[in-house]
C-alpha atoms as a PDB file:
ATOM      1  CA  UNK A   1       0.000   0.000   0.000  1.00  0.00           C
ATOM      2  CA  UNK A   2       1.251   3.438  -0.937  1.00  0.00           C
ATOM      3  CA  UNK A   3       2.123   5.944   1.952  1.00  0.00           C
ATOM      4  CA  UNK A   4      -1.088   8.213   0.583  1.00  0.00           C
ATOM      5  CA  UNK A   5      -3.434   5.469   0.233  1.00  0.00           C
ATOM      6  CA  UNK A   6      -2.251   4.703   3.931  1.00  0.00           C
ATOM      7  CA  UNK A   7      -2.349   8.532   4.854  1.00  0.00           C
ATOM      8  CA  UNK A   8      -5.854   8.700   3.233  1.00  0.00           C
ATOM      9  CA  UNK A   9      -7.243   5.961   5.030  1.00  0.00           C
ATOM     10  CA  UNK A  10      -5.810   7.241   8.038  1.00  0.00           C
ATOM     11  CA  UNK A  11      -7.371  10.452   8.008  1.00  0.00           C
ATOM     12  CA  UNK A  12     -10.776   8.511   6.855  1.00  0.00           C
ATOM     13  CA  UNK A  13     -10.717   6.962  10.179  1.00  0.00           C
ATOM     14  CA  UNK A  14      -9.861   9.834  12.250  1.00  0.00           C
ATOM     15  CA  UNK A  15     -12.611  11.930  10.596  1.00  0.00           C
ATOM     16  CA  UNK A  16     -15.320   9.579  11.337  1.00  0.00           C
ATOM     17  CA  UNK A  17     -14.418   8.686  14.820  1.00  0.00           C
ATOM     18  CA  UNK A  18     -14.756  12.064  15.493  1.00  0.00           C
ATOM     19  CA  UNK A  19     -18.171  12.430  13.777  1.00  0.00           C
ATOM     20  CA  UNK A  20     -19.769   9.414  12.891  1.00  0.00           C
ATOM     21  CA  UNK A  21     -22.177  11.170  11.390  1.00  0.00           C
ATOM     22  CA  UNK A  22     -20.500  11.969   8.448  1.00  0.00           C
ATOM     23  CA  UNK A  23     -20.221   8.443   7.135  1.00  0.00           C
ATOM     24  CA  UNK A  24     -23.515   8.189   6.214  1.00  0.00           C
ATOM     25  CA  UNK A  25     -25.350   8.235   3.307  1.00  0.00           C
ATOM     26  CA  UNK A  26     -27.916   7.378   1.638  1.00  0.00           C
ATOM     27  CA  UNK A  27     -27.596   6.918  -2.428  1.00  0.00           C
ATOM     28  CA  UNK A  28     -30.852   6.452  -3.955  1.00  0.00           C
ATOM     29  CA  UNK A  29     -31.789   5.962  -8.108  1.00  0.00           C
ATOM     30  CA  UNK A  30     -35.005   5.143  -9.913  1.00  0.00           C
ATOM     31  CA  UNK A  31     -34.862   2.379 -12.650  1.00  0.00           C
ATOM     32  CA  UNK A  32     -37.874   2.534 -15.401  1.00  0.00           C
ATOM     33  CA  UNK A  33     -38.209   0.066 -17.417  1.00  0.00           C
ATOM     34  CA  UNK A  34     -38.853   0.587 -21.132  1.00  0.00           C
ATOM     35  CA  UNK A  35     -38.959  -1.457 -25.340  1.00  0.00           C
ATOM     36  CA  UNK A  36     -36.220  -4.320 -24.911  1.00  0.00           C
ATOM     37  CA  UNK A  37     -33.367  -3.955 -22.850  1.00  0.00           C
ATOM     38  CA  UNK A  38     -33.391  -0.484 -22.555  1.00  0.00           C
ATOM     39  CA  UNK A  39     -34.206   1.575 -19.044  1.00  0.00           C
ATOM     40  CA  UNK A  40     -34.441   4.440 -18.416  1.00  0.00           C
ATOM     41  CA  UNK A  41     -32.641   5.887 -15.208  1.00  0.00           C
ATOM     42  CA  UNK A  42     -32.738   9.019 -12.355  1.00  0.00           C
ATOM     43  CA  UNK A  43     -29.953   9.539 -10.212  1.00  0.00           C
ATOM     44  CA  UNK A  44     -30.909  12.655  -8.569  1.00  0.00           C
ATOM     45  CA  UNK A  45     -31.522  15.485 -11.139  1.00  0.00           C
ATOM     46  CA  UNK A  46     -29.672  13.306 -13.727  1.00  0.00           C
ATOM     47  CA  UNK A  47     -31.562  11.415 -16.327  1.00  0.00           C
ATOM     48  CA  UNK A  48     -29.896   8.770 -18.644  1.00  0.00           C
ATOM     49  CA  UNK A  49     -30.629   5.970 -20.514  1.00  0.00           C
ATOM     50  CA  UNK A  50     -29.138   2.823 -20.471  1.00  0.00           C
ATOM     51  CA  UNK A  51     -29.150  -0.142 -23.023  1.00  0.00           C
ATOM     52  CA  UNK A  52     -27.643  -2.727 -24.294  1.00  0.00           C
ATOM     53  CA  UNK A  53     -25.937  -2.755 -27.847  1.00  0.00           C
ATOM     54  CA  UNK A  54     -27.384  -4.043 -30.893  1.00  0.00           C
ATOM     55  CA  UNK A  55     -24.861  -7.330 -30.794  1.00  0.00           C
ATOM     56  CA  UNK A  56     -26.516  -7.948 -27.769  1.00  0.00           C
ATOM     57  CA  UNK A  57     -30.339  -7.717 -28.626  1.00  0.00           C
ATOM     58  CA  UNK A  58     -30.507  -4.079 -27.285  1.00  0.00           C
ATOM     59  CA  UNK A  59     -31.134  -0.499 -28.958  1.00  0.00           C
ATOM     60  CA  UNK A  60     -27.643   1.013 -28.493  1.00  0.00           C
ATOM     61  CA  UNK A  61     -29.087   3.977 -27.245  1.00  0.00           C
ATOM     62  CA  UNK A  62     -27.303   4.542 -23.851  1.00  0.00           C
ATOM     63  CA  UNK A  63     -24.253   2.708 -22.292  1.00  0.00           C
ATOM     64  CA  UNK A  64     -24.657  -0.834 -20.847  1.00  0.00           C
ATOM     65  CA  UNK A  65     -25.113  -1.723 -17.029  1.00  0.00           C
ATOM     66  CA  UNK A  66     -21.070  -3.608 -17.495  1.00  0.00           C
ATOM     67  CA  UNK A  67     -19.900  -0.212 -19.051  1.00  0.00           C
ATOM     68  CA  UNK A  68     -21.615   1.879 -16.261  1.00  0.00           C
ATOM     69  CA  UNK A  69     -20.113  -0.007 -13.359  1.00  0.00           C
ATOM     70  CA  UNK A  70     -16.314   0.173 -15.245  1.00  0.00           C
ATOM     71  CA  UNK A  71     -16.890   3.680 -15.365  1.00  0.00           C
ATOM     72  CA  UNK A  72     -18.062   4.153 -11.860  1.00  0.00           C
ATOM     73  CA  UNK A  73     -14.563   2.205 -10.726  1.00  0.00           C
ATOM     74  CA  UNK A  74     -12.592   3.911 -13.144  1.00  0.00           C
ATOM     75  CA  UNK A  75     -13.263   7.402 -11.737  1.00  0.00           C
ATOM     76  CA  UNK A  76     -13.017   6.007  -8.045  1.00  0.00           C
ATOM     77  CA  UNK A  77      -9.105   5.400  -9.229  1.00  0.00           C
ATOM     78  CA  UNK A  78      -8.876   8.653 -11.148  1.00  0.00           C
ATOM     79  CA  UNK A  79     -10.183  10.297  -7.918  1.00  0.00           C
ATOM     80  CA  UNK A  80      -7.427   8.819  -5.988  1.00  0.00           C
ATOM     81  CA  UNK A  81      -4.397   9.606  -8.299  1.00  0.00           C
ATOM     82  CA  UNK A  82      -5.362  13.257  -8.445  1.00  0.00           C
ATOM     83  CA  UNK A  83      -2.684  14.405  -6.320  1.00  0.00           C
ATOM     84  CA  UNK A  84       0.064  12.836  -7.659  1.00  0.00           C
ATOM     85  CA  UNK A  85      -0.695  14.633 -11.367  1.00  0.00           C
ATOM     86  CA  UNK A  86      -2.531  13.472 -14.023  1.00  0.00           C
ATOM     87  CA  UNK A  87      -3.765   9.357 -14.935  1.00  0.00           C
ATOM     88  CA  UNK A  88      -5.976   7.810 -17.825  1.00  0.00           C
ATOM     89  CA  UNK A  89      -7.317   4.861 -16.334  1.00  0.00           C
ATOM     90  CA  UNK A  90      -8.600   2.009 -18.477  1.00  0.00           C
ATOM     91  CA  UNK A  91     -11.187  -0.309 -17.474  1.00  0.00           C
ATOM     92  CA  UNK A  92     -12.240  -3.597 -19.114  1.00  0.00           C
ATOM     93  CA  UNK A  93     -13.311  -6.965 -18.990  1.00  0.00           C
ATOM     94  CA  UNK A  94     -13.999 -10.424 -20.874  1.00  0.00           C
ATOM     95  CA  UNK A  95     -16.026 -12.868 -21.570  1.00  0.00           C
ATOM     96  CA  UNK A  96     -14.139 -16.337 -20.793  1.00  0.00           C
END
């Protein structure tokens, strides 16, 4: 483990034993349903669409629930490099 990750963590830990309070949260999103494979999502005042593409029986009209959770990690790690200067993170996976 790096010495920030380690720092970071650290400081985490010290922040929320001093006010457990600020650990929590609650994240909340609406999932509609809609033609196919395609739903149509709110995450607070953000609307999207997401769907699967047309190789895969869907519409290709929004990203697909695999692409959406690569992109959610990806940023997590982009987030953490910040202060050591710019990072392009790739994120993938494979079918066996």
């Amino acid at each position: 483990m790096s010495n920030e990750l380690r720092d970071l963590i650290i400081q985490t830990q010290a922040a929320i034993k001093k006010d457990a309070d600020k650990a929590k949260a609650t994240f909340q999103t609406r999932s509609y349903p809609g033609d196919g494979l395609r739903s149509e999502v709110s995450i607070r005042q953000h609307d999207l669409v997401i769907d699967e593409q047309e190789s895969l029986g869907g519409t290709d009209t929004g990203p697909n629930p695999v692409e959406l959770v690569l992109t959610a990690l990806g940023s997590c790690q982009d987030r953490r490099r910040c202060k050591t200067g710019p990072a392009r993170t790739h994120c993938g996976t494979r079918r066996p």
